[in-house]
C-alpha atoms as a PDB file:
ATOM      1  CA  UNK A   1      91.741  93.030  98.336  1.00  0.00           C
ATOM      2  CA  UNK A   2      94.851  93.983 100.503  1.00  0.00           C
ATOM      3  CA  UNK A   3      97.521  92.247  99.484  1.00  0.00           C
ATOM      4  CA  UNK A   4      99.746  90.288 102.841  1.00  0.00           C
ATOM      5  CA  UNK A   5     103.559  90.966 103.162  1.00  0.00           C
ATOM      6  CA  UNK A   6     105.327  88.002 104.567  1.00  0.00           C
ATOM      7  CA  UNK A   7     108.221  88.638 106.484  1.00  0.00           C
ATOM      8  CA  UNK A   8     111.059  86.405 105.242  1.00  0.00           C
ATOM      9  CA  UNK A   9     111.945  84.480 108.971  1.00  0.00           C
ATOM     10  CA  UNK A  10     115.484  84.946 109.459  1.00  0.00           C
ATOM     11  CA  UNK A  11     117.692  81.654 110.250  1.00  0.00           C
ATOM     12  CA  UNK A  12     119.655  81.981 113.507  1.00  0.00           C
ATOM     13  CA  UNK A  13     123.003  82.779 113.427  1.00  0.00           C
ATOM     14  CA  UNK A  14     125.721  81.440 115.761  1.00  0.00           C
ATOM     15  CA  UNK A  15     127.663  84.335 116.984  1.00  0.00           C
ATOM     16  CA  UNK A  16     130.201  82.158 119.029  1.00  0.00           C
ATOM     17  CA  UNK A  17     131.591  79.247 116.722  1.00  0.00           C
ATOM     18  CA  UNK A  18     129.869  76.253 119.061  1.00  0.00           C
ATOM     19  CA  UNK A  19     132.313  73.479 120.266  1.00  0.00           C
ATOM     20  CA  UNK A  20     132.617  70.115 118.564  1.00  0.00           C
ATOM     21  CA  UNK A  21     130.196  68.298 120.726  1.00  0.00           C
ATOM     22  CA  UNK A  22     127.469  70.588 119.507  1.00  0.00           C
ATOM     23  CA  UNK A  23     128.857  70.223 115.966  1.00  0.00           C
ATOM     24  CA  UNK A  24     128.974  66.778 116.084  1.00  0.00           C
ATOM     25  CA  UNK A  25     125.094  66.420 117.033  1.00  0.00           C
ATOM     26  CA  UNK A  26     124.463  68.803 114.152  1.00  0.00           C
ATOM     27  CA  UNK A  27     126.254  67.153 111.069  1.00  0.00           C
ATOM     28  CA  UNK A  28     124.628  63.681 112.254  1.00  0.00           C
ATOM     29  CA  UNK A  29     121.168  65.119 113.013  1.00  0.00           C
ATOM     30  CA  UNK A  30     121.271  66.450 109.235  1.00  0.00           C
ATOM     31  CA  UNK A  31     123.257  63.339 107.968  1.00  0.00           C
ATOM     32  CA  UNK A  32     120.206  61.265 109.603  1.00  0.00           C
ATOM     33  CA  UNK A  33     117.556  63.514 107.852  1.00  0.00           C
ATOM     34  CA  UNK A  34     119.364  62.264 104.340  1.00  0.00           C
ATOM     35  CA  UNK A  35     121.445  64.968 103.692  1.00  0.00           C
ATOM     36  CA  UNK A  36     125.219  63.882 104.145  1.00  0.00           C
ATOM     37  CA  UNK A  37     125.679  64.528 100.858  1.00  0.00           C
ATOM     38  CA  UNK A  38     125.666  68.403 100.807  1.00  0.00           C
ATOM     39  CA  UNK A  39     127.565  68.189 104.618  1.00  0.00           C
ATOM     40  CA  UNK A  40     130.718  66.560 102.413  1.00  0.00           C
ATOM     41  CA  UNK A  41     130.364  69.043  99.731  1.00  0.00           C
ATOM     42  CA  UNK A  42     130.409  71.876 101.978  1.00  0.00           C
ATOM     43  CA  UNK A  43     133.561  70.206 103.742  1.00  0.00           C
ATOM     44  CA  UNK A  44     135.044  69.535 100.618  1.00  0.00           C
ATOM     45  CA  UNK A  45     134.898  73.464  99.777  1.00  0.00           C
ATOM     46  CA  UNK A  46     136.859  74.221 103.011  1.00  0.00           C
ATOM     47  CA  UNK A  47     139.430  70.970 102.200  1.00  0.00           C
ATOM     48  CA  UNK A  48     138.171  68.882 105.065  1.00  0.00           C
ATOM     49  CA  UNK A  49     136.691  65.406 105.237  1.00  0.00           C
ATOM     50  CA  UNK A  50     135.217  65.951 108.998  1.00  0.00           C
ATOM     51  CA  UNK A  51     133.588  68.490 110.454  1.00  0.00           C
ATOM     52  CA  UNK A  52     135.539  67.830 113.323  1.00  0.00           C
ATOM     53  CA  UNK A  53     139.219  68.414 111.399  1.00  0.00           C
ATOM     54  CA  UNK A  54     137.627  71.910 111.145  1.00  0.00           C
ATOM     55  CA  UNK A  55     137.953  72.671 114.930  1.00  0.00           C
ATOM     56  CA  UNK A  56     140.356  75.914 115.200  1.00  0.00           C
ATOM     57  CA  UNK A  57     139.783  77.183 111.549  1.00  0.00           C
ATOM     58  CA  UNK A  58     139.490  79.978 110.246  1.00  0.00           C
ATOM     59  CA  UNK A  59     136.181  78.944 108.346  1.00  0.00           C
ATOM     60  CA  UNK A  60     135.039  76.974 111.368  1.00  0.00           C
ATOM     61  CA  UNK A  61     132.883  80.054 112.675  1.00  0.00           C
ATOM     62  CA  UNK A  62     131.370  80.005 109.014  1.00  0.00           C
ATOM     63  CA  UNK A  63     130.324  76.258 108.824  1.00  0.00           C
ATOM     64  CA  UNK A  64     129.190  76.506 112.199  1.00  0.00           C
ATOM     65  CA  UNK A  65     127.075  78.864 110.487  1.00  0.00           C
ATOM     66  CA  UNK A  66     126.061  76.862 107.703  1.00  0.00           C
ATOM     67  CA  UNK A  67     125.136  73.793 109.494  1.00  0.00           C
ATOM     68  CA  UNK A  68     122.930  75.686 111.973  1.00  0.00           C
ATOM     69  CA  UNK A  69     121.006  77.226 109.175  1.00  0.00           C
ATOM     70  CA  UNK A  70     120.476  73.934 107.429  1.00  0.00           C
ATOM     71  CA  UNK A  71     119.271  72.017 110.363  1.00  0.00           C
ATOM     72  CA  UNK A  72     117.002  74.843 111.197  1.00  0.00           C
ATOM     73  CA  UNK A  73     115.514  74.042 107.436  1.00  0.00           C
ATOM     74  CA  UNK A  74     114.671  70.566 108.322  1.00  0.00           C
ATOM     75  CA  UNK A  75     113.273  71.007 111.404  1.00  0.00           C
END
């Protein structure tokens, strides 16, 4: 039998780091879904407390990332 290749769905990637509104409806959209945990952790890596302290960052174009690939995963 022929064997079916998957192909892996890739999760989208901001290319503009979104503004803090956006952010804002991200962190609590996965906070809601039970995952705050791992949104502190992540922060915590960076030295912030809120993803809103992150605004201006250097590393604020890569959470932006991160949190736009995780809610993808819930939803």
């Amino acid at each position: 039998a022929p064997v079916e290749e998957t192909v892996p769905v890739e999760a989208p990637v901001v290319q503009k780091p979104m503004d803090k509104d956006t952010l804002t409806r991200m962190c609590l959209t996965l906070s809601r879904a039970g995952h705050k945990d791992i949104i502190k952790a992540k922060l915590l890596t960076y030295g912030f407390k809120r993803a809103t302290e992150m605004v201006g960052d250097k590393n604020y174009g890569e959470f932006c990332d991160w949190i736009t690939e995780q809610v993808g995963e819930i939803q």
